[in-house]
PDB file of N, CA and C in Angstrom:
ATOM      1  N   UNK A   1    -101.080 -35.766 149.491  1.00  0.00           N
ATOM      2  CA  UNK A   1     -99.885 -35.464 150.243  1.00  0.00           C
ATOM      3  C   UNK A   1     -99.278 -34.168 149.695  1.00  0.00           C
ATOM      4  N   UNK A   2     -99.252 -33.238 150.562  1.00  0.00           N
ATOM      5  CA  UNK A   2     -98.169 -31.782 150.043  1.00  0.00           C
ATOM      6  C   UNK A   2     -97.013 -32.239 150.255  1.00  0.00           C
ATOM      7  N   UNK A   3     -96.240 -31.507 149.000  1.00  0.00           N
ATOM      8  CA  UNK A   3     -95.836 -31.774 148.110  1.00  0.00           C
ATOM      9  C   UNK A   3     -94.301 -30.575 149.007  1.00  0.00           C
ATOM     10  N   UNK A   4     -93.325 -30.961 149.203  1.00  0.00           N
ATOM     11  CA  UNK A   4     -92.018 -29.938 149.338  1.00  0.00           C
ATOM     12  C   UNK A   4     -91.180 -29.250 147.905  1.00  0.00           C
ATOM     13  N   UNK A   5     -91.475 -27.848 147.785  1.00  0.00           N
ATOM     14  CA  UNK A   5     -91.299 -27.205 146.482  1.00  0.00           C
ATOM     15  C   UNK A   5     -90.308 -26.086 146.953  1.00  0.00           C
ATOM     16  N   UNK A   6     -89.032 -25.862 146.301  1.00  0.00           N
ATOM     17  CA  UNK A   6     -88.387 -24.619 146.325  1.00  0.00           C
ATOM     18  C   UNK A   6     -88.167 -23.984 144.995  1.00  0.00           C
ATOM     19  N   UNK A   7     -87.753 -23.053 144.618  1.00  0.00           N
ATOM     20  CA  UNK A   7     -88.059 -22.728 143.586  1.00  0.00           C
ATOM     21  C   UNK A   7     -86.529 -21.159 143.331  1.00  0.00           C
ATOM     22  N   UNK A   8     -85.919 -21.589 142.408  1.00  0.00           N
ATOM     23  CA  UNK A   8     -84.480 -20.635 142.570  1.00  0.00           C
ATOM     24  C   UNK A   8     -85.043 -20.005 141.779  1.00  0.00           C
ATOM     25  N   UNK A   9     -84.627 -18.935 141.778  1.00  0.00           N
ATOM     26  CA  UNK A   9     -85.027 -17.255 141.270  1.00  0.00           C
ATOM     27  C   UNK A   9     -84.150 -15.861 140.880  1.00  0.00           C
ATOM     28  N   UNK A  10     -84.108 -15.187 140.157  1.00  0.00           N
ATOM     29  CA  UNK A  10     -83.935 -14.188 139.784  1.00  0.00           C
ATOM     30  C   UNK A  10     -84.885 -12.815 139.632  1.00  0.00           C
ATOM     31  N   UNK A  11     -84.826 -11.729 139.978  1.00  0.00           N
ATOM     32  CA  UNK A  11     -86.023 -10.970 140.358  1.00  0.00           C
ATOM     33  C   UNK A  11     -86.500 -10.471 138.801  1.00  0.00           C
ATOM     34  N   UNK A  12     -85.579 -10.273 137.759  1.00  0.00           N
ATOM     35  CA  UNK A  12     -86.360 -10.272 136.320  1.00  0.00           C
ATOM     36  C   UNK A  12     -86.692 -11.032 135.680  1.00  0.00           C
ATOM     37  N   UNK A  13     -86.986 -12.599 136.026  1.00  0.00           N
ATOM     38  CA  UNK A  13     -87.244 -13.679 135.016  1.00  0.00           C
ATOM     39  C   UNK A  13     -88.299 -13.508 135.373  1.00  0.00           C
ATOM     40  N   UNK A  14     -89.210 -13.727 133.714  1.00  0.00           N
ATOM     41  CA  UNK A  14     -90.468 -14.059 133.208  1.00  0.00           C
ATOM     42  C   UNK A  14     -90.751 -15.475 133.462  1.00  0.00           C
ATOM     43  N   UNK A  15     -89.696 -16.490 133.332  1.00  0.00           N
ATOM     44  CA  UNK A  15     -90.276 -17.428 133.626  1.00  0.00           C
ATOM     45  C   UNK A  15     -90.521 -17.799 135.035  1.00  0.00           C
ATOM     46  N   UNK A  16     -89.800 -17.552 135.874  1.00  0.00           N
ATOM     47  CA  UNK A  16     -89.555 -17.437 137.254  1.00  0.00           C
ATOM     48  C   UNK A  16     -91.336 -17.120 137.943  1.00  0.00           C
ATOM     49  N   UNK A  17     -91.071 -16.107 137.329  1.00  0.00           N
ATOM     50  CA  UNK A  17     -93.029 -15.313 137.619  1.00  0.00           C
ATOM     51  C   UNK A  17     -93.917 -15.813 136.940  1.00  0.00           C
ATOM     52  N   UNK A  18     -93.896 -17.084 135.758  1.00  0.00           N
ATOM     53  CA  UNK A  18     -94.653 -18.036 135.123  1.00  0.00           C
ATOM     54  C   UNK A  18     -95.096 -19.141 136.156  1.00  0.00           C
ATOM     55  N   UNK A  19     -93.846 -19.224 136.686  1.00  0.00           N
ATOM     56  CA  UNK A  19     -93.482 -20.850 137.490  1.00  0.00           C
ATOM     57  C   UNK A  19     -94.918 -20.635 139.385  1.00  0.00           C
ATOM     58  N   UNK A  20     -94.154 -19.127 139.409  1.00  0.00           N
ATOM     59  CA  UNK A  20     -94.692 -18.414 140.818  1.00  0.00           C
ATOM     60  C   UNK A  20     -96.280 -18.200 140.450  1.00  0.00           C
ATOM     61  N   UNK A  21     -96.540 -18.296 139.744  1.00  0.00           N
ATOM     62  CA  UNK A  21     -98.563 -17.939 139.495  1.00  0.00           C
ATOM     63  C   UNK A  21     -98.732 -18.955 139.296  1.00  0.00           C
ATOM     64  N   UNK A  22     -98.488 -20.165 138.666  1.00  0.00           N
ATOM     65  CA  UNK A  22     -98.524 -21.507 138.489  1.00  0.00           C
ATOM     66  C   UNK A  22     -99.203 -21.795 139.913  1.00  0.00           C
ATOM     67  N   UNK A  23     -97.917 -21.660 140.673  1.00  0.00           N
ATOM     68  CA  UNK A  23     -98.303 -22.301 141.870  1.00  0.00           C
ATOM     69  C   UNK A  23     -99.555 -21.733 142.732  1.00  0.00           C
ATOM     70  N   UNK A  24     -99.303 -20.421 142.777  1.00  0.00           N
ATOM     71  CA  UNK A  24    -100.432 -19.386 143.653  1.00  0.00           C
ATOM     72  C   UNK A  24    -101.666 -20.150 142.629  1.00  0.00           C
ATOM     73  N   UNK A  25    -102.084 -20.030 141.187  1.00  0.00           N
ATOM     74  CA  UNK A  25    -103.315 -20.557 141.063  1.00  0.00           C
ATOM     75  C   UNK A  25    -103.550 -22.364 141.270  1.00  0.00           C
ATOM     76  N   UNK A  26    -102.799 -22.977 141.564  1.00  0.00           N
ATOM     77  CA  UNK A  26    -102.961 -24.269 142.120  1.00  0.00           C
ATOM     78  C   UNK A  26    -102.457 -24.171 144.048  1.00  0.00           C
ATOM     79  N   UNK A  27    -102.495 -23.813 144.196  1.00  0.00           N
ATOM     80  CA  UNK A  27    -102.489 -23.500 145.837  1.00  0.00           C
ATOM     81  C   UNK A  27    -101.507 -24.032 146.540  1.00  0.00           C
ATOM     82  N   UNK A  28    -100.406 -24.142 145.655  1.00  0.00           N
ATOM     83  CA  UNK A  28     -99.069 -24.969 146.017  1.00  0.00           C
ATOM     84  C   UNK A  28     -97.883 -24.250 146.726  1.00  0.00           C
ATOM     85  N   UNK A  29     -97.739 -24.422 147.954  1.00  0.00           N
ATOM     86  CA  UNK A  29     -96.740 -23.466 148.834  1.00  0.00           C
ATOM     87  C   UNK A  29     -95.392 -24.172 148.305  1.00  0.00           C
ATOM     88  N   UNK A  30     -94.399 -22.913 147.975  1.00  0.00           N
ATOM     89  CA  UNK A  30     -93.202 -22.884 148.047  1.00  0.00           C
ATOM     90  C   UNK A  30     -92.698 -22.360 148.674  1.00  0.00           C
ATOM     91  N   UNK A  31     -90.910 -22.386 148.534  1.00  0.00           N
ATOM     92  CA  UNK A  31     -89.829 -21.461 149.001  1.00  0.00           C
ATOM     93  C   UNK A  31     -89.448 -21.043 148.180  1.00  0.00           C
ATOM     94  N   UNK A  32     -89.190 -19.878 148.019  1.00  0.00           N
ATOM     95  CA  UNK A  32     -88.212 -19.098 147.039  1.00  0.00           C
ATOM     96  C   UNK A  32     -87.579 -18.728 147.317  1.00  0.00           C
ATOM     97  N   UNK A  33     -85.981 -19.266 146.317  1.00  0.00           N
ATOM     98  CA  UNK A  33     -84.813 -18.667 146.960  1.00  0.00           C
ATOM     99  C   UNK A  33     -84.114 -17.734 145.808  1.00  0.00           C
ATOM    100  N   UNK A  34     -83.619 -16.167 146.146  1.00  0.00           N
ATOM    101  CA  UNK A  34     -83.569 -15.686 145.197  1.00  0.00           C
ATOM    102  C   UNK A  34     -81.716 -15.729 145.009  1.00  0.00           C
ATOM    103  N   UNK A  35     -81.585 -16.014 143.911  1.00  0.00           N
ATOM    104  CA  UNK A  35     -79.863 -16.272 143.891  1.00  0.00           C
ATOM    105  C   UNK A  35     -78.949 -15.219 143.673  1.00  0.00           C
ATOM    106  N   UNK A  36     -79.249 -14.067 143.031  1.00  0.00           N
ATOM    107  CA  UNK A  36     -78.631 -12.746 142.823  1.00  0.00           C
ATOM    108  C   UNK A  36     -78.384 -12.729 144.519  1.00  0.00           C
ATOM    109  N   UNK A  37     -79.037 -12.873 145.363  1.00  0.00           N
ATOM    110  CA  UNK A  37     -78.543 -12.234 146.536  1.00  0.00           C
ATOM    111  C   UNK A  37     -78.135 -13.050 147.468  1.00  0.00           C
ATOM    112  N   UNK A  38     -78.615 -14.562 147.363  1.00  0.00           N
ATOM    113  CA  UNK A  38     -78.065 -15.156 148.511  1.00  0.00           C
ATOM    114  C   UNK A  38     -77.185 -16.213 147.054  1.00  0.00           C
ATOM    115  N   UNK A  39     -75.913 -16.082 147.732  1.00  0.00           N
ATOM    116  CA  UNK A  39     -75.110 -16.738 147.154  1.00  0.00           C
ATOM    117  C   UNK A  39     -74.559 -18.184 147.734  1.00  0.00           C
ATOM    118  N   UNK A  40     -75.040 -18.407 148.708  1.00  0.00           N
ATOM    119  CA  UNK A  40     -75.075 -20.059 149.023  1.00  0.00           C
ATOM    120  C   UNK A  40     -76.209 -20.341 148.615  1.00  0.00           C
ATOM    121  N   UNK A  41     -77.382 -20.303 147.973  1.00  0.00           N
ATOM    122  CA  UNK A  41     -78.420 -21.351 147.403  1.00  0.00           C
ATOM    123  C   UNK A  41     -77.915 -21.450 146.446  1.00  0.00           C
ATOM    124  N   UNK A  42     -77.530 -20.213 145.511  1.00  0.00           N
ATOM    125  CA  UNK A  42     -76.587 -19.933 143.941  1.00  0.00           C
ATOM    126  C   UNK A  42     -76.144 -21.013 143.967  1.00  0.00           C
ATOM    127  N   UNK A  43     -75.210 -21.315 144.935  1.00  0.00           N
ATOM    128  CA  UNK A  43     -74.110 -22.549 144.565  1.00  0.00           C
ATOM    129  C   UNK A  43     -74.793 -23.651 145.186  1.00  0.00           C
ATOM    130  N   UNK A  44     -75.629 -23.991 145.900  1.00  0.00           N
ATOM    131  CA  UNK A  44     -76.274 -25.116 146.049  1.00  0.00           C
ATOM    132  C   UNK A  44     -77.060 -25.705 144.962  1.00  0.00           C
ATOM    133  N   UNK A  45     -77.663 -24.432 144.120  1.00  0.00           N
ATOM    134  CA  UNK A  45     -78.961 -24.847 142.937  1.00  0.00           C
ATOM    135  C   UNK A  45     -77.858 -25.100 141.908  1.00  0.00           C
ATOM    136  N   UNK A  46     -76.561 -24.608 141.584  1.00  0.00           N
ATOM    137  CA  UNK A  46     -76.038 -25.462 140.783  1.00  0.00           C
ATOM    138  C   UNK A  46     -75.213 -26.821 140.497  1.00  0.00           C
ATOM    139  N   UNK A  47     -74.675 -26.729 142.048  1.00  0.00           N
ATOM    140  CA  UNK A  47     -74.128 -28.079 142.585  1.00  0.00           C
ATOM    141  C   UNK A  47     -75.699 -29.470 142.327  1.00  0.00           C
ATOM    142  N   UNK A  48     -76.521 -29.106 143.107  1.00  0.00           N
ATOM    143  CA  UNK A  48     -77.671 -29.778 143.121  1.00  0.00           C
ATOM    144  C   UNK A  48     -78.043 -30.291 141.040  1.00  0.00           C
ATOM    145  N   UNK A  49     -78.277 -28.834 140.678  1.00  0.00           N
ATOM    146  CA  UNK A  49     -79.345 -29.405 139.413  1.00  0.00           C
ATOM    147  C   UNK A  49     -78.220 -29.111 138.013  1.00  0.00           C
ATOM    148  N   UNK A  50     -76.490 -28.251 138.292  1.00  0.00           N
ATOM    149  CA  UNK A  50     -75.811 -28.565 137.248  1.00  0.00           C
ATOM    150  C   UNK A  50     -76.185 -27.468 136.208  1.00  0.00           C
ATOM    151  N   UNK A  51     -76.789 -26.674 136.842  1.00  0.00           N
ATOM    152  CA  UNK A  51     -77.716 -25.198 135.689  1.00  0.00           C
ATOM    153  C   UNK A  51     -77.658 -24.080 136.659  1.00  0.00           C
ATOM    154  N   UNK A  52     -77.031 -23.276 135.519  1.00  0.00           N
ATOM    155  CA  UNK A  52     -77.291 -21.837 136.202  1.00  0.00           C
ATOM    156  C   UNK A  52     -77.918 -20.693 135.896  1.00  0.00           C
ATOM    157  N   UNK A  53     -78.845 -21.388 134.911  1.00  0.00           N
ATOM    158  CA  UNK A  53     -80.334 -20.581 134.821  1.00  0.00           C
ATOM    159  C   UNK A  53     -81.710 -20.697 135.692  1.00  0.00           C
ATOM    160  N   UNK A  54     -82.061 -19.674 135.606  1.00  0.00           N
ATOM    161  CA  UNK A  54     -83.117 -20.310 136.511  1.00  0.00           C
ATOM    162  C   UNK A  54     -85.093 -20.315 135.666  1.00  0.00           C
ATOM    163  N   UNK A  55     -85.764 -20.650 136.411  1.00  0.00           N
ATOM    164  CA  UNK A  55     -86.193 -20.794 137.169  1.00  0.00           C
ATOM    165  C   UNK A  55     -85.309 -22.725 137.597  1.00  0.00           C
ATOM    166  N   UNK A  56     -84.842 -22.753 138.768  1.00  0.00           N
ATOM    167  CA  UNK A  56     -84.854 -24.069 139.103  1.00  0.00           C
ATOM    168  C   UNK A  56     -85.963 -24.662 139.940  1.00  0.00           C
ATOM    169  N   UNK A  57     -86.207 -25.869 139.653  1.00  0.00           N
ATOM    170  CA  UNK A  57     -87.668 -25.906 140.680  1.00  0.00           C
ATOM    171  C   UNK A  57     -87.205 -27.372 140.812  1.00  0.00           C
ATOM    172  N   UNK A  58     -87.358 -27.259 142.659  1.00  0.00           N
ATOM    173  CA  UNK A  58     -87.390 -29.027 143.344  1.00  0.00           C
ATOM    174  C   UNK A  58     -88.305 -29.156 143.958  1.00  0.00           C
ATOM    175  N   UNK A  59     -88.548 -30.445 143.813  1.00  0.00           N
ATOM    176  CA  UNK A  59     -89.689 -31.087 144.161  1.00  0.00           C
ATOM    177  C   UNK A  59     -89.737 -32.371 144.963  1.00  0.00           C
ATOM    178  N   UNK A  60     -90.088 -32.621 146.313  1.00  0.00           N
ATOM    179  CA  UNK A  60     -90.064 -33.411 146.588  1.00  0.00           C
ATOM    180  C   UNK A  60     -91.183 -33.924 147.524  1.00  0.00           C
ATOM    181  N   UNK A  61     -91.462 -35.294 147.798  1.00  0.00           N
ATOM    182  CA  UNK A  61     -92.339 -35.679 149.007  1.00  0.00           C
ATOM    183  C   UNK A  61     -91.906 -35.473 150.280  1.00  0.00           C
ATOM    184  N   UNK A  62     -90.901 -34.956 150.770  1.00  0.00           N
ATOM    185  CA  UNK A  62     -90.696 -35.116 151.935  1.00  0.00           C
ATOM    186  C   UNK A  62     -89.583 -34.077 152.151  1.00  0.00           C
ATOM    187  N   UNK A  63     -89.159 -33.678 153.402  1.00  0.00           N
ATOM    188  CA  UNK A  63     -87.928 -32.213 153.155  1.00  0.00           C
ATOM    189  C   UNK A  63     -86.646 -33.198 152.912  1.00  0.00           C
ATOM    190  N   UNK A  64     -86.721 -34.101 153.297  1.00  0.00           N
ATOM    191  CA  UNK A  64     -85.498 -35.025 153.151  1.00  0.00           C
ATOM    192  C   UNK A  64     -85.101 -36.031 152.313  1.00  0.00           C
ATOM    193  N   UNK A  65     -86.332 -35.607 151.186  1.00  0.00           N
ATOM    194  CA  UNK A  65     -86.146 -36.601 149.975  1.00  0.00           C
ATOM    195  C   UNK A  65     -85.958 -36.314 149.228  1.00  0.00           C
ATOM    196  N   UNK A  66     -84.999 -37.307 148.196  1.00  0.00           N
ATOM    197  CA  UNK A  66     -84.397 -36.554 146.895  1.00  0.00           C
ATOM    198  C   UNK A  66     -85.694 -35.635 145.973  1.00  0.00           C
ATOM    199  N   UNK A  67     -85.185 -34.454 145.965  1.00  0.00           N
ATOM    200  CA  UNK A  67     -86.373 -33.922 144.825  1.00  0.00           C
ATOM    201  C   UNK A  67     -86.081 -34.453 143.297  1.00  0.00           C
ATOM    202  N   UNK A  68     -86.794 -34.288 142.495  1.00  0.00           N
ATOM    203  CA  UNK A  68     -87.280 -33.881 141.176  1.00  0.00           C
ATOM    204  C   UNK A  68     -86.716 -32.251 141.060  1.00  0.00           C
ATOM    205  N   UNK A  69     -85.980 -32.501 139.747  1.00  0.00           N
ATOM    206  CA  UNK A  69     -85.650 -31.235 139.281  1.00  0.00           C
ATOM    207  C   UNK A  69     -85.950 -30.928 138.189  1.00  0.00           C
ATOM    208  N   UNK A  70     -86.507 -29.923 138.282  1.00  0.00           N
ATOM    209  CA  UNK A  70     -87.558 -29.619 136.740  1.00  0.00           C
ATOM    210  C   UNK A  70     -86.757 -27.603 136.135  1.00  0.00           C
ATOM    211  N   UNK A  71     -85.902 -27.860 135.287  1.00  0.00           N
ATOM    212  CA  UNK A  71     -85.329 -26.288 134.733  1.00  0.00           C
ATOM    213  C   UNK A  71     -86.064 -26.011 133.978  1.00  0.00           C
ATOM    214  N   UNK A  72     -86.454 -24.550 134.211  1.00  0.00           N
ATOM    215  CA  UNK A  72     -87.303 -24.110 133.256  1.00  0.00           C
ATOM    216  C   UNK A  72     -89.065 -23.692 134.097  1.00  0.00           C
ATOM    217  N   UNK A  73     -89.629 -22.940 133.183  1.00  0.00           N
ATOM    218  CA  UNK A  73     -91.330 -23.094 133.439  1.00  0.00           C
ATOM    219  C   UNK A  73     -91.781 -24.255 132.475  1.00  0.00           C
ATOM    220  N   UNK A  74     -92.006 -25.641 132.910  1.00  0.00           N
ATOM    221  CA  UNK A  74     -92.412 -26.697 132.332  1.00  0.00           C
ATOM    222  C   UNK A  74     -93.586 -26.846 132.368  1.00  0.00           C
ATOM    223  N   UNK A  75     -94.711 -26.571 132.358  1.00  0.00           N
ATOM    224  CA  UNK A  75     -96.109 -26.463 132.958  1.00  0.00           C
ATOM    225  C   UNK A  75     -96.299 -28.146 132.754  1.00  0.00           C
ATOM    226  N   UNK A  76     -96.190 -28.752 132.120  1.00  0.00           N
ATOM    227  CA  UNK A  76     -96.567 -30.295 132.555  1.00  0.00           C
ATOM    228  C   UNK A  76     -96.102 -31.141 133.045  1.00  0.00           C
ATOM    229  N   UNK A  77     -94.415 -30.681 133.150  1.00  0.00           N
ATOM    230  CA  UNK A  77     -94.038 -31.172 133.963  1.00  0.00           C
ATOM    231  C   UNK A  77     -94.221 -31.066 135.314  1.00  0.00           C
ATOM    232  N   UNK A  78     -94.026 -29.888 136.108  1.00  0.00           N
ATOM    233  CA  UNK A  78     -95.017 -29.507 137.076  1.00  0.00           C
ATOM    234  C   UNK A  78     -96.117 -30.152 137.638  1.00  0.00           C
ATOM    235  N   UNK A  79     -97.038 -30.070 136.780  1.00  0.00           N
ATOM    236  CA  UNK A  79     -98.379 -30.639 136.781  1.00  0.00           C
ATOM    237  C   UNK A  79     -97.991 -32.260 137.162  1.00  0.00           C
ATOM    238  N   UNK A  80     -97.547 -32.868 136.777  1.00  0.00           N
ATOM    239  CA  UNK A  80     -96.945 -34.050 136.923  1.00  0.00           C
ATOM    240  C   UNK A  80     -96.463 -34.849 138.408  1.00  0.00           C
ATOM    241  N   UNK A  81     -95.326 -33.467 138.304  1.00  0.00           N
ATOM    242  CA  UNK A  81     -94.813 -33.570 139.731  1.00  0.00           C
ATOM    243  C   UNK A  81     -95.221 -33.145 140.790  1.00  0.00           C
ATOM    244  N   UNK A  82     -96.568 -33.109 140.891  1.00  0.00           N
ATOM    245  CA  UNK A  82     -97.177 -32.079 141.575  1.00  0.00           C
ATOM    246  C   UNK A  82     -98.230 -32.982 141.742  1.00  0.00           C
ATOM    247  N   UNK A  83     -98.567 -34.001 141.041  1.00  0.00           N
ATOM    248  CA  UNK A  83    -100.287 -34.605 140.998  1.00  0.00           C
ATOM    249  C   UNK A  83    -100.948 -33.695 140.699  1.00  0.00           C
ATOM    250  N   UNK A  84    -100.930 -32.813 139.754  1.00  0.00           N
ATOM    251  CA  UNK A  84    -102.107 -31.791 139.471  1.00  0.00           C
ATOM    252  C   UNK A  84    -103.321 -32.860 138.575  1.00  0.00           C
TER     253      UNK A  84
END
């Protein structure tokens, strides 16, 4: 089952671009939302996950199901939440 992934962003995080090749080499489509510029996800990704660092990454089975929130480049966690 694919997997619903968004993924909050900043255009100089290293981890951000850790999190983003992660996925491209496991073939996992996201959304990326970048928060410097759109300032309603900004305040959604912190209302939602309570952090205002990013990389934020949700995860869910379905567009309408509670995600999994994973801060940070977690690589096993990921992997995890992901069924890798």
């Amino acid at each position: 089952m694919e997997k619903h992934v968004a993924i909050y962003t900043t255009p100089g995080c290293v981890y951000c671009r850790h999190a983003k090749d992660f996925f491209n080499e496991h073939g996992v489509k996201y959304e990326e939302y970048n928060v410097v510029t759109d300032l309603a996800r900004r305040q959604e990704m912190v209302d939602k996950s309570g952090q205002r660092g990013v990389p934020v990454i949700m995860i869910a089975n379905t567009p309408s199901a509670e995600p999994e929130i994973i801060v940070g480049f977690d690589q096993s966690a990921l992997t995890r939440a992901l069924g890798l």
